[in-house]
C-alpha atoms as a PDB file:
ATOM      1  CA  UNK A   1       0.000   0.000   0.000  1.00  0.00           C
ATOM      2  CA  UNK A   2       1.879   3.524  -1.092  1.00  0.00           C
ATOM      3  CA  UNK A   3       1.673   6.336   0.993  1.00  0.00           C
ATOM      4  CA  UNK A   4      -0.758   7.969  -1.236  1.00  0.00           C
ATOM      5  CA  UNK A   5      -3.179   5.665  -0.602  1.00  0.00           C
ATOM      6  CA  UNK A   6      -2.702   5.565   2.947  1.00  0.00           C
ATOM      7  CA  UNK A   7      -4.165   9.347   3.004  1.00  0.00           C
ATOM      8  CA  UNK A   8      -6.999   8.390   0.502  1.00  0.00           C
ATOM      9  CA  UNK A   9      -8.350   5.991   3.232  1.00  0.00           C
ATOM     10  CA  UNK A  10      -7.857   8.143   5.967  1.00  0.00           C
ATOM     11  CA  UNK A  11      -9.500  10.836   3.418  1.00  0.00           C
ATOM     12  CA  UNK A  12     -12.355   8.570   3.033  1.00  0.00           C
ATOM     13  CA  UNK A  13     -12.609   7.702   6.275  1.00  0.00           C
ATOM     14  CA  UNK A  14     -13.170  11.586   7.090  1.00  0.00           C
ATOM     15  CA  UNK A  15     -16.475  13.775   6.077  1.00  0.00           C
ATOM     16  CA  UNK A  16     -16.122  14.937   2.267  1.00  0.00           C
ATOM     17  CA  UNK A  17     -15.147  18.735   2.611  1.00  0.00           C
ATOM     18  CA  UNK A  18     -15.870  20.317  -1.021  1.00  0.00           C
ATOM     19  CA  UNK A  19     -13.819  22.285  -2.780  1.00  0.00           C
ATOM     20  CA  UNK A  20     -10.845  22.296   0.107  1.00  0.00           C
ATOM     21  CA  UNK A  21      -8.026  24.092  -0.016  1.00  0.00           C
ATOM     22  CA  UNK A  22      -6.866  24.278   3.685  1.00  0.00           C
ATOM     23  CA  UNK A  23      -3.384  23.362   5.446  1.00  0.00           C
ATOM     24  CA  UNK A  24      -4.256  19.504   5.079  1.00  0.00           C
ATOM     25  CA  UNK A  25      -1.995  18.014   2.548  1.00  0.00           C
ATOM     26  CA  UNK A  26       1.545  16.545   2.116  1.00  0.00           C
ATOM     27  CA  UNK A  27       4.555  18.895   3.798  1.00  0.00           C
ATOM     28  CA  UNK A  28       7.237  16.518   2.346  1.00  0.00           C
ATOM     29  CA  UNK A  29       8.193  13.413   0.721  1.00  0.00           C
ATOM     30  CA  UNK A  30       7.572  11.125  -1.909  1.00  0.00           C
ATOM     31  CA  UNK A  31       3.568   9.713  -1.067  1.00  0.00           C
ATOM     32  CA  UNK A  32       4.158   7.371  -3.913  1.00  0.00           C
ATOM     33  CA  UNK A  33       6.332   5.353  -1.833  1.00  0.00           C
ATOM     34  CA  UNK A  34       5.313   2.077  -0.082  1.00  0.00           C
ATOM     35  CA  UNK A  35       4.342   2.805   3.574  1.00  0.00           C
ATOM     36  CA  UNK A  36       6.954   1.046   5.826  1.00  0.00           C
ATOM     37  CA  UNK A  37       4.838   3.041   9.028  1.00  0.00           C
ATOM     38  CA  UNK A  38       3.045   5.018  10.586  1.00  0.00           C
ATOM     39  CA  UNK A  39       3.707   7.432  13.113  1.00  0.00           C
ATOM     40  CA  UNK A  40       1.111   9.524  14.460  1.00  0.00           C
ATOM     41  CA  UNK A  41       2.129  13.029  16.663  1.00  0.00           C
ATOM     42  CA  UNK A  42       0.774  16.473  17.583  1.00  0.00           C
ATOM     43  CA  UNK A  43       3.979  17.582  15.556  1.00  0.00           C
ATOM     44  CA  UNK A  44       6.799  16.411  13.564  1.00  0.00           C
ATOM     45  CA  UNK A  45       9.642  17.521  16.169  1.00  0.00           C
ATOM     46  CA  UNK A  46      13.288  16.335  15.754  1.00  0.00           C
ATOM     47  CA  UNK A  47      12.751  13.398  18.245  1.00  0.00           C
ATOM     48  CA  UNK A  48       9.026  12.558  16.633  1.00  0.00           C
ATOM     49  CA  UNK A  49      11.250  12.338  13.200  1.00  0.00           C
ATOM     50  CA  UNK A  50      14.264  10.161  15.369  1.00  0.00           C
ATOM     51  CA  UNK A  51      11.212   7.958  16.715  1.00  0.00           C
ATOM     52  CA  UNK A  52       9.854   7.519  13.004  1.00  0.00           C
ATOM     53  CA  UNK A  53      13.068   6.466  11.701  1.00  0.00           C
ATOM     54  CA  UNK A  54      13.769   4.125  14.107  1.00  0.00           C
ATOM     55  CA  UNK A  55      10.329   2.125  14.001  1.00  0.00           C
ATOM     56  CA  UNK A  56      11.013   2.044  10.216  1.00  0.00           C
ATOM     57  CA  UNK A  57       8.032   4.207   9.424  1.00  0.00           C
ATOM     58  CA  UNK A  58       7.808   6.560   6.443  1.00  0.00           C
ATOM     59  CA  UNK A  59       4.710   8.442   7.455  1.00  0.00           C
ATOM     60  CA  UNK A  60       4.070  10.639  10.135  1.00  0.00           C
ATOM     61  CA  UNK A  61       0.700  12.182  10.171  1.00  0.00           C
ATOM     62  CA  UNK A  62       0.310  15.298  12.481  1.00  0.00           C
ATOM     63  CA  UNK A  63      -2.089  18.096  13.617  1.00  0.00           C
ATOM     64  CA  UNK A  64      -0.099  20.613  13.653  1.00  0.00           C
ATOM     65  CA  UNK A  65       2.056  22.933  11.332  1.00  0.00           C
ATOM     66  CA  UNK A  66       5.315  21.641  10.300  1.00  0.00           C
ATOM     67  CA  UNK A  67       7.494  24.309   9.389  1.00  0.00           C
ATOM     68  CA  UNK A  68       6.835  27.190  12.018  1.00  0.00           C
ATOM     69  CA  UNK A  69       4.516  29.280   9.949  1.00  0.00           C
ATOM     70  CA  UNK A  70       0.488  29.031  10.315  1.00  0.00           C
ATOM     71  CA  UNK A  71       0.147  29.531   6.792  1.00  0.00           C
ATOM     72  CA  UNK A  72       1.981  25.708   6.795  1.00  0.00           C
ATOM     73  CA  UNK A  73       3.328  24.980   3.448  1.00  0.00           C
ATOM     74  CA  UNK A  74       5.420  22.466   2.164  1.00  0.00           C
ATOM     75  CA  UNK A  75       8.860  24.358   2.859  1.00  0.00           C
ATOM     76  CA  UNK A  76      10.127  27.706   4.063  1.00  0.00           C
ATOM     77  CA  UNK A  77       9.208  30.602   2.181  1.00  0.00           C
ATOM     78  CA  UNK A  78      10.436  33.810   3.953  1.00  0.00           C
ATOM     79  CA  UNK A  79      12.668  36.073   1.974  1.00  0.00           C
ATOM     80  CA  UNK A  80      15.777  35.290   5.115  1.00  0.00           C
ATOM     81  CA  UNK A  81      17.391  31.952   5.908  1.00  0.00           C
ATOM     82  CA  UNK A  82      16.012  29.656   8.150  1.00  0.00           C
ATOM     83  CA  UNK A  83      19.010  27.018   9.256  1.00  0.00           C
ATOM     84  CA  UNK A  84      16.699  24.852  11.977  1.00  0.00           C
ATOM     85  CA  UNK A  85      14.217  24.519   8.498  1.00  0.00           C
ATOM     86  CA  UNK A  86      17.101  23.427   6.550  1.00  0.00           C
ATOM     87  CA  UNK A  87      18.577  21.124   9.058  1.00  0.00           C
ATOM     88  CA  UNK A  88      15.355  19.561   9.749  1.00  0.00           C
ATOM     89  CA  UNK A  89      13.831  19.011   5.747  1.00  0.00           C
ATOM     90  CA  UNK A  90      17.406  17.413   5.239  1.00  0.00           C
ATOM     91  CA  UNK A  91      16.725  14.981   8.438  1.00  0.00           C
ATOM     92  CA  UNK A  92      13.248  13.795   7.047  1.00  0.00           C
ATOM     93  CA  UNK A  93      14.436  13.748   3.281  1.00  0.00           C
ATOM     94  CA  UNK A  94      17.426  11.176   4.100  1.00  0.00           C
ATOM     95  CA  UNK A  95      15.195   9.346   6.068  1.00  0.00           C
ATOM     96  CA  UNK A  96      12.519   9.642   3.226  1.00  0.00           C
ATOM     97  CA  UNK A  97       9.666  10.307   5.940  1.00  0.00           C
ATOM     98  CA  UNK A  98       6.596  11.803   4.089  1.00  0.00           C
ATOM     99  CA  UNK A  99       4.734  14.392   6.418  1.00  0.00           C
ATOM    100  CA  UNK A 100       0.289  14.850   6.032  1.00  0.00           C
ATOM    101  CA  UNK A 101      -1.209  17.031   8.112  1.00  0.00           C
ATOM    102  CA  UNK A 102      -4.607  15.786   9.253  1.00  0.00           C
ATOM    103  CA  UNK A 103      -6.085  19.131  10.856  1.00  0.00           C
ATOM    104  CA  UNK A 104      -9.539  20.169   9.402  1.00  0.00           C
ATOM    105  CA  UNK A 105     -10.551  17.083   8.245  1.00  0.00           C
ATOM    106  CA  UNK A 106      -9.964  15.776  11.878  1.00  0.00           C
ATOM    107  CA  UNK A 107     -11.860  18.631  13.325  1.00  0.00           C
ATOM    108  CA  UNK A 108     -14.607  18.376  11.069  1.00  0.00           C
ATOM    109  CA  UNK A 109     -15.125  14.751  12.226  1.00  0.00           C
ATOM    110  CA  UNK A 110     -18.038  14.063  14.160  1.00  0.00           C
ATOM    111  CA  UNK A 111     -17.159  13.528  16.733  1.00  0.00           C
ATOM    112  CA  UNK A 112     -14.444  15.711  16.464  1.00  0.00           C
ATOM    113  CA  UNK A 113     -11.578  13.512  16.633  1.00  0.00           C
ATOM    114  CA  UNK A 114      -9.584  15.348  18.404  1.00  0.00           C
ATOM    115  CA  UNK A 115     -11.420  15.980  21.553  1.00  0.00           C
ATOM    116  CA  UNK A 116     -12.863  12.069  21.155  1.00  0.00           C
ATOM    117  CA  UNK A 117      -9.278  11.513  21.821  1.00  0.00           C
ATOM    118  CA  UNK A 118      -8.956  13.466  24.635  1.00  0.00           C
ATOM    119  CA  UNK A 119     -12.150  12.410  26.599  1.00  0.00           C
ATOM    120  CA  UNK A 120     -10.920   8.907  25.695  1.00  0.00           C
ATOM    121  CA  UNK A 121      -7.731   9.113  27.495  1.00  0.00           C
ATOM    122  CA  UNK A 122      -8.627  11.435  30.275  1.00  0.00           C
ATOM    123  CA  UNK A 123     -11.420   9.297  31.224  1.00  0.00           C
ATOM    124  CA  UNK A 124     -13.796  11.509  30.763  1.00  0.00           C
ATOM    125  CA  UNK A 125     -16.142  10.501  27.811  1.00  0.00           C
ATOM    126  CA  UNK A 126     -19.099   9.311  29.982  1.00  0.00           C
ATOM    127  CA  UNK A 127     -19.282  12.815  32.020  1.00  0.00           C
ATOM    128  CA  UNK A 128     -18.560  14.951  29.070  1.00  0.00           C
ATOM    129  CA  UNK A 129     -21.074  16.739  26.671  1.00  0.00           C
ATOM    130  CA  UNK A 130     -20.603  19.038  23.924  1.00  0.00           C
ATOM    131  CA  UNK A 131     -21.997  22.824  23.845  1.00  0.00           C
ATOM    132  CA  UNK A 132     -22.718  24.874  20.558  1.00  0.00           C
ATOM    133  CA  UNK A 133     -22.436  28.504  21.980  1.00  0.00           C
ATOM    134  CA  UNK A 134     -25.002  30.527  20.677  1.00  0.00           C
ATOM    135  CA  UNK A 135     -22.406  33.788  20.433  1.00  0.00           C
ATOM    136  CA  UNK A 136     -20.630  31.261  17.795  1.00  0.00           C
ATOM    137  CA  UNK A 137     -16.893  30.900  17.712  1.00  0.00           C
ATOM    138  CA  UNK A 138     -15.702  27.567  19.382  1.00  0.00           C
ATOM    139  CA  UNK A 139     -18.237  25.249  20.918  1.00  0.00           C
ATOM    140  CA  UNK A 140     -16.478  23.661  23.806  1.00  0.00           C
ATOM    141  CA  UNK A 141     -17.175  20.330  26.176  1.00  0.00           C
ATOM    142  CA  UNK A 142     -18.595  19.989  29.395  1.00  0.00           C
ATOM    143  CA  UNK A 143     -17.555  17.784  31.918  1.00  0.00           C
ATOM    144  CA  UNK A 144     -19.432  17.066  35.120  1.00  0.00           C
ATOM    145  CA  UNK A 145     -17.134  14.734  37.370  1.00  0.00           C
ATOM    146  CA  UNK A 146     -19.472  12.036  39.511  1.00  0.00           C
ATOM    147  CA  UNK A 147     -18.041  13.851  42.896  1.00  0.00           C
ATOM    148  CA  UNK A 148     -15.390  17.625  43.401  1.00  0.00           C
ATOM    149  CA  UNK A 149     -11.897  16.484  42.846  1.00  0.00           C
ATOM    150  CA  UNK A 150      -9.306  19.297  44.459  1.00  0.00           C
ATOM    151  CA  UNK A 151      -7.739  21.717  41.774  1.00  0.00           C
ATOM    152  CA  UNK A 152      -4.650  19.727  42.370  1.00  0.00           C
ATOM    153  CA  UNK A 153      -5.470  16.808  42.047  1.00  0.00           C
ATOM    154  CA  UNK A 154      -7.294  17.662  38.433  1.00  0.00           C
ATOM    155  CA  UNK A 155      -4.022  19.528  37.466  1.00  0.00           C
ATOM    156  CA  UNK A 156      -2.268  15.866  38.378  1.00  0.00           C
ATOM    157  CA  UNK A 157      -4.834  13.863  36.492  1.00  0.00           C
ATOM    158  CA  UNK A 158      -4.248  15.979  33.800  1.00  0.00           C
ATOM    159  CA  UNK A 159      -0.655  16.052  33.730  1.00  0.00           C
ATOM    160  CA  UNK A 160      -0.403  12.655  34.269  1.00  0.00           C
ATOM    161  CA  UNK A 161      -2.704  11.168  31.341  1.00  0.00           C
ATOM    162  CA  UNK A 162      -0.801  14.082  28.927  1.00  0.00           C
ATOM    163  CA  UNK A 163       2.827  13.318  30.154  1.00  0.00           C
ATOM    164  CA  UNK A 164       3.443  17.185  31.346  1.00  0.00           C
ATOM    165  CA  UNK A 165       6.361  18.672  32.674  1.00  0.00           C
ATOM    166  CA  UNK A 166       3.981  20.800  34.715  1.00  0.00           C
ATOM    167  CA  UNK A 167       1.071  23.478  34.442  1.00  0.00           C
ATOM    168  CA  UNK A 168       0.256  27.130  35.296  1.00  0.00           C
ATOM    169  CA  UNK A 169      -3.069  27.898  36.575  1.00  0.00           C
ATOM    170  CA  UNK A 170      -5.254  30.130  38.353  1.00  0.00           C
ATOM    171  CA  UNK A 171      -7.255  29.394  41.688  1.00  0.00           C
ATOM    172  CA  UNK A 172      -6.580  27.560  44.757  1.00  0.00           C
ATOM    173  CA  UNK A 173      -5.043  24.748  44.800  1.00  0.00           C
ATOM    174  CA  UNK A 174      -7.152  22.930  47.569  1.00  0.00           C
ATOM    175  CA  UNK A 175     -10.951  24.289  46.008  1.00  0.00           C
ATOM    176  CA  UNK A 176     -12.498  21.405  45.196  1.00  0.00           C
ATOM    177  CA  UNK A 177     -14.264  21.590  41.681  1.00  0.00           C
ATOM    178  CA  UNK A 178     -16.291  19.046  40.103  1.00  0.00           C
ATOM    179  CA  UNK A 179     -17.598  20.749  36.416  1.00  0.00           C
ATOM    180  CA  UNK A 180     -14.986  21.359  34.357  1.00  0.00           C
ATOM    181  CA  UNK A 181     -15.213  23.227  30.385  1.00  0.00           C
ATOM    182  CA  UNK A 182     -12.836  22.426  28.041  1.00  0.00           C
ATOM    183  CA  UNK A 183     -13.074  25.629  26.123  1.00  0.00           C
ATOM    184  CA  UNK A 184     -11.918  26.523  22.354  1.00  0.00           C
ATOM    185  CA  UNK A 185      -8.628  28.577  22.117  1.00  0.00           C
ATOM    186  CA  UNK A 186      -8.596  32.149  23.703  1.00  0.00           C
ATOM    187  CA  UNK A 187      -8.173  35.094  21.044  1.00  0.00           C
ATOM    188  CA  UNK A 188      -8.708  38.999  20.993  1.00  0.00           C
ATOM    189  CA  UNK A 189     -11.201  38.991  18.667  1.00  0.00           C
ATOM    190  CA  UNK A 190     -12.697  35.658  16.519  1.00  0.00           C
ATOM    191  CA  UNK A 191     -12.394  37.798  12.867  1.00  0.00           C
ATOM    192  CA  UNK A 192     -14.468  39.173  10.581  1.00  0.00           C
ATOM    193  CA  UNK A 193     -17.682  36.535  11.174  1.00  0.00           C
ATOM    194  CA  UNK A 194     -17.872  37.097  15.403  1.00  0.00           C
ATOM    195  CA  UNK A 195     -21.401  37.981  16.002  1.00  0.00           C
ATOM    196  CA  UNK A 196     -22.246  41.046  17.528  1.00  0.00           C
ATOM    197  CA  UNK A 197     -24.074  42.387  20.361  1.00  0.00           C
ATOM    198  CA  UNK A 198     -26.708  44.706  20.520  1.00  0.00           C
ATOM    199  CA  UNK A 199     -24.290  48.187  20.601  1.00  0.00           C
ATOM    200  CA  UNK A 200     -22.653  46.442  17.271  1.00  0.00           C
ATOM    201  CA  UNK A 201     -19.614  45.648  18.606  1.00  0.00           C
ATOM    202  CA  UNK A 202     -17.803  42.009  18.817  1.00  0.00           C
ATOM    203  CA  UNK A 203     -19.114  39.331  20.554  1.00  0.00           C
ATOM    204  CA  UNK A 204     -15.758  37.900  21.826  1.00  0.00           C
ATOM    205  CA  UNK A 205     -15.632  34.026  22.513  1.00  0.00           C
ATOM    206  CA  UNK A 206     -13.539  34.469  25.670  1.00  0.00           C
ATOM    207  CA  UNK A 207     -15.122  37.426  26.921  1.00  0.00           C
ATOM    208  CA  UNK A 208     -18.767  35.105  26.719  1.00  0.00           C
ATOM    209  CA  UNK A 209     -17.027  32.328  28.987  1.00  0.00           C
ATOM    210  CA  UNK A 210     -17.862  34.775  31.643  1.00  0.00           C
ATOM    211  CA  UNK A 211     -21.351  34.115  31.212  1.00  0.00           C
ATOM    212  CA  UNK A 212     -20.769  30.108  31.507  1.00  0.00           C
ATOM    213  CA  UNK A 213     -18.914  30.392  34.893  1.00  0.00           C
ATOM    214  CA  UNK A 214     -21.274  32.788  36.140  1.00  0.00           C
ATOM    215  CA  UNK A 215     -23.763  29.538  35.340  1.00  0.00           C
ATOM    216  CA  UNK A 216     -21.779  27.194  37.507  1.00  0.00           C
ATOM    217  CA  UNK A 217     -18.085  26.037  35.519  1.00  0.00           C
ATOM    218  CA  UNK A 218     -15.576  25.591  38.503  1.00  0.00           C
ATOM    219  CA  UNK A 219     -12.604  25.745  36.051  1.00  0.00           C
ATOM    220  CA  UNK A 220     -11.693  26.322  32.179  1.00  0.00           C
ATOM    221  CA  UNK A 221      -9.514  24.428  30.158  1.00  0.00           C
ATOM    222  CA  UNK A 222      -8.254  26.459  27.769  1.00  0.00           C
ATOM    223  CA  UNK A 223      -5.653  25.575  24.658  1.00  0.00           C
ATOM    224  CA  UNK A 224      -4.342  29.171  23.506  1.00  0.00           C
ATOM    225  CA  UNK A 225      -5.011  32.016  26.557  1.00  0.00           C
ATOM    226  CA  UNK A 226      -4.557  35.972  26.934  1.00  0.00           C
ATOM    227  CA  UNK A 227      -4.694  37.577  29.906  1.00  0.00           C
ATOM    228  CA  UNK A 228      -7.318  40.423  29.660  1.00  0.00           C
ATOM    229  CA  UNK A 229     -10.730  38.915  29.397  1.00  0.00           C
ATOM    230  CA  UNK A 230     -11.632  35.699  30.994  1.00  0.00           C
ATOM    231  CA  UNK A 231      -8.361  34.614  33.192  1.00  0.00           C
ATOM    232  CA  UNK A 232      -8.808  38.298  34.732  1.00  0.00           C
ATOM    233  CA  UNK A 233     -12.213  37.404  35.316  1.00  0.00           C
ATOM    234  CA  UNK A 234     -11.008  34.094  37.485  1.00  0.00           C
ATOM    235  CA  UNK A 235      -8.349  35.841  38.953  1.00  0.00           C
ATOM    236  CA  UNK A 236     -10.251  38.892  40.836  1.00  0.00           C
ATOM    237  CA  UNK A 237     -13.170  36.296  41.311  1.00  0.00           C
ATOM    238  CA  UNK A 238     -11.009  34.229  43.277  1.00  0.00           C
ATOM    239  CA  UNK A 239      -9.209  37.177  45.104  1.00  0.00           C
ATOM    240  CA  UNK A 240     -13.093  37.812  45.695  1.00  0.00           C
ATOM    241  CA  UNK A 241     -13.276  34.297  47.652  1.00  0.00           C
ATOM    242  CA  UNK A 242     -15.472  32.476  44.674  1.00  0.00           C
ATOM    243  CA  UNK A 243     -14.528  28.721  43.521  1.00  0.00           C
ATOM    244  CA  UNK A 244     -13.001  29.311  40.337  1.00  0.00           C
ATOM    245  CA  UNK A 245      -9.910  28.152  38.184  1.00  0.00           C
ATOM    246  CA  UNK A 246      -8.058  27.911  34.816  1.00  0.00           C
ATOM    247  CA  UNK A 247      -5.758  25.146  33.835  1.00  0.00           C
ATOM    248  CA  UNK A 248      -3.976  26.113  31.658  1.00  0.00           C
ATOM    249  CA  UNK A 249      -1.892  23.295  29.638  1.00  0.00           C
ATOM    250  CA  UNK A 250      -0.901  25.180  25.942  1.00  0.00           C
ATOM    251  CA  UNK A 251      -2.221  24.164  22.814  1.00  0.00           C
ATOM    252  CA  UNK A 252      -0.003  21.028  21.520  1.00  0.00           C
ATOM    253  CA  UNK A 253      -0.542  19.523  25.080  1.00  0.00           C
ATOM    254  CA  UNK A 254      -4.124  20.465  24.743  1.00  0.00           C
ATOM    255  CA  UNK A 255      -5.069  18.210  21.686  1.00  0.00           C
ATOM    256  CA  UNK A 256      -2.027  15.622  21.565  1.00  0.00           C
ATOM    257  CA  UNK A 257      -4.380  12.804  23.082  1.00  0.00           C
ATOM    258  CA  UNK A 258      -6.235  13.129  19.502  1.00  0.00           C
ATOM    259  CA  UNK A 259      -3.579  12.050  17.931  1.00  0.00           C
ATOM    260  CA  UNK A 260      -2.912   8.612  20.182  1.00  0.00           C
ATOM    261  CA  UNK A 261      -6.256   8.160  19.567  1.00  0.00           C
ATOM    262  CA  UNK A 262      -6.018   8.348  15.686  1.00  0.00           C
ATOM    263  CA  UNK A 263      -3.480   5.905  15.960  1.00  0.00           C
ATOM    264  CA  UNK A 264      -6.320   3.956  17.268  1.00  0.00           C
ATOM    265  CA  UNK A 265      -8.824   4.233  14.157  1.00  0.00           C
ATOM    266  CA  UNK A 266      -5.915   4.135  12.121  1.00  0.00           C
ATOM    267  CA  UNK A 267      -4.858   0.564  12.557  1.00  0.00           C
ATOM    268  CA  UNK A 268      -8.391  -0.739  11.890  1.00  0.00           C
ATOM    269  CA  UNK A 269      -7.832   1.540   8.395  1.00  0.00           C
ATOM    270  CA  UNK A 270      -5.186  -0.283   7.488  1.00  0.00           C
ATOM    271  CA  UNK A 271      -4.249  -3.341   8.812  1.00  0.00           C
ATOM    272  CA  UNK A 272      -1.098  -4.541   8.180  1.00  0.00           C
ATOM    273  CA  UNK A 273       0.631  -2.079   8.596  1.00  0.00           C
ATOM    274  CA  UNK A 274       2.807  -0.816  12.017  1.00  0.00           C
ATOM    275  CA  UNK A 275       1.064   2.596  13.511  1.00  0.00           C
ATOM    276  CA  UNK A 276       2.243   3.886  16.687  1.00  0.00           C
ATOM    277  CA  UNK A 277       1.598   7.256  18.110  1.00  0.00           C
ATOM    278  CA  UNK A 278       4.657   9.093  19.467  1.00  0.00           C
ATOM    279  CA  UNK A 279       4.411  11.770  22.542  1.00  0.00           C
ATOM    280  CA  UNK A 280       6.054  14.777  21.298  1.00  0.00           C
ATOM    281  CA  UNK A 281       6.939  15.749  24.681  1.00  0.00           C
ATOM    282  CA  UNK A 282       5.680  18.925  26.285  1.00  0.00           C
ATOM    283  CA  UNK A 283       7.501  21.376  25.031  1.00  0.00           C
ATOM    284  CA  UNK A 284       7.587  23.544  28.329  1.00  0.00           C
ATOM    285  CA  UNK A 285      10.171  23.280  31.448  1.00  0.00           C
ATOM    286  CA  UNK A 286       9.857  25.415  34.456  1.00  0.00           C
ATOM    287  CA  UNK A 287      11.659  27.563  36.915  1.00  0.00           C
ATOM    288  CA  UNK A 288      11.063  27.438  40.466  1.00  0.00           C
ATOM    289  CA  UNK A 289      10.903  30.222  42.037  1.00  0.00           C
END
């Protein structure tokens, strides 16, 4: 089976999107190869390629950008050098590794095969249930827990089922918390199509979150963050004395239990051949104070 049609079954296996033109495709590599292996990973990171190459596998397929732009294209194409780019397209092309990105498509699955992932390995799935905001934007899950856990001891869980180095948050450590939103990705401003409110200005996503943990979330978990709308919000609320929190874990840590789990539906897509997921590793170390 070539690499090519490797992604046509995954393709297939995904809801038709017409006319796409988005950031899934190939970043590298010949897909007209024979697939030796699979490797899914959040990213293709030096020591996701060293993994790949050393289970044999010729594939990696990944959420996230390759090449350290968002506009993700298949090679570097700034008008100034880029040596760590270089370095790196040299390391997969001697190892002839092909790199697909399986982004939208994945998203777009229903359920969303990302956060199926997640719920899956958190242990979640049975408390969890998805919201469609009606300010638009990001829906986001909810999870009611069967009894309060500490913050702690969620930030542990969490850590522990992601493989963490560690987490920042906001609250108190010992407030025990038992529903839990993990929300969409926290911008200024959602673009051109955020609905508006009444006085016609923006309806922002993060700003509306208020509104959910005024209606009883103990703690967000957020992918992306910024400081001025809804973690202010948390913060003076629990200056104020109320039970609230963020966990905040950053986005590649946020969504890389998608990708074990695609390794999952991925080896009943094509049996036969070797698919292992890879941990990129969280990509953050801390200072102690």
């Amino acid at each position: 089976m070539t690499i090519r049609e490797v992604i046509d079954t995954i393709l297939a296996y995904h809801p038709f999107l017409m006319d796409y033109h988005g950031c899934d495709d190939f970043k590298c590599g010949n897909p007209d190869q024979e697939c030796t292996g699979i490797v899914t990973a959040i990213s293709p990171t030096i020591e996701v390629i060293q993994e790949a190459k050393k289970l044999g596998a010729n594939l990696i397929v990944v959420h996230e950008p390759t090449f350290y732009t968002s506009e993700d294209g298949p090679g570097w194409f700034e008008d100034f050098p880029n040596s760590v780019y270089e370095e790196k397209q040299k390391m997969l092309d001697e190892a002839g590794i092909v790199v697909w990105r399986d982004h939208d498509h994945l998203h777009f699955h229903n359920p969303d095969g990302i956060f199926e992932g997640v719920l899956r390995y958190t242990g979640w799935k049975e408390y969890a249930h998805a919201v469609r905001p009606p300010y638009g934007g990001f829906g986001h899950f909810v999870i009611e827990l069967p009894e309060p856990v500490s913050l702690k001891n969620l930030a542990d869980h969490l850590m522990k089922s992601i493989g963490m180095n560690g987490c920042r948050y906001i609250g108190r450590p010992e407030d025990m918390v038992q529903k839990i939103a993990i929300v969409g990705h926290l911008y200024p401003m959602m673009g051109p199509m955020t609905p508006k409110r009444s006085d016609g200005k923006p309806k922002e996503y993060s700003v509306q979150i208020i509104g959910d943990m005024e209606e009883g979330i103990d703690v967000i978990l957020p992918g992306e963050t910024i400081d001025w709308t809804v973690l202010s919000y948390i913060r003076d609320a629990v200056s104020l004395g109320r039970n609230k929190a963020m966990i905040s874990l950053g986005h590649f840590n946020w969504e890389t239990l998608g990708m074990k789990y695609a390794a999952d539906w991925l080896k009943d897509l094509v049996p036969g051949i070797q698919v292992t997921y890879v941990h990129a590793g969280d990509m953050f170390h801390y200072f102690e104070s």
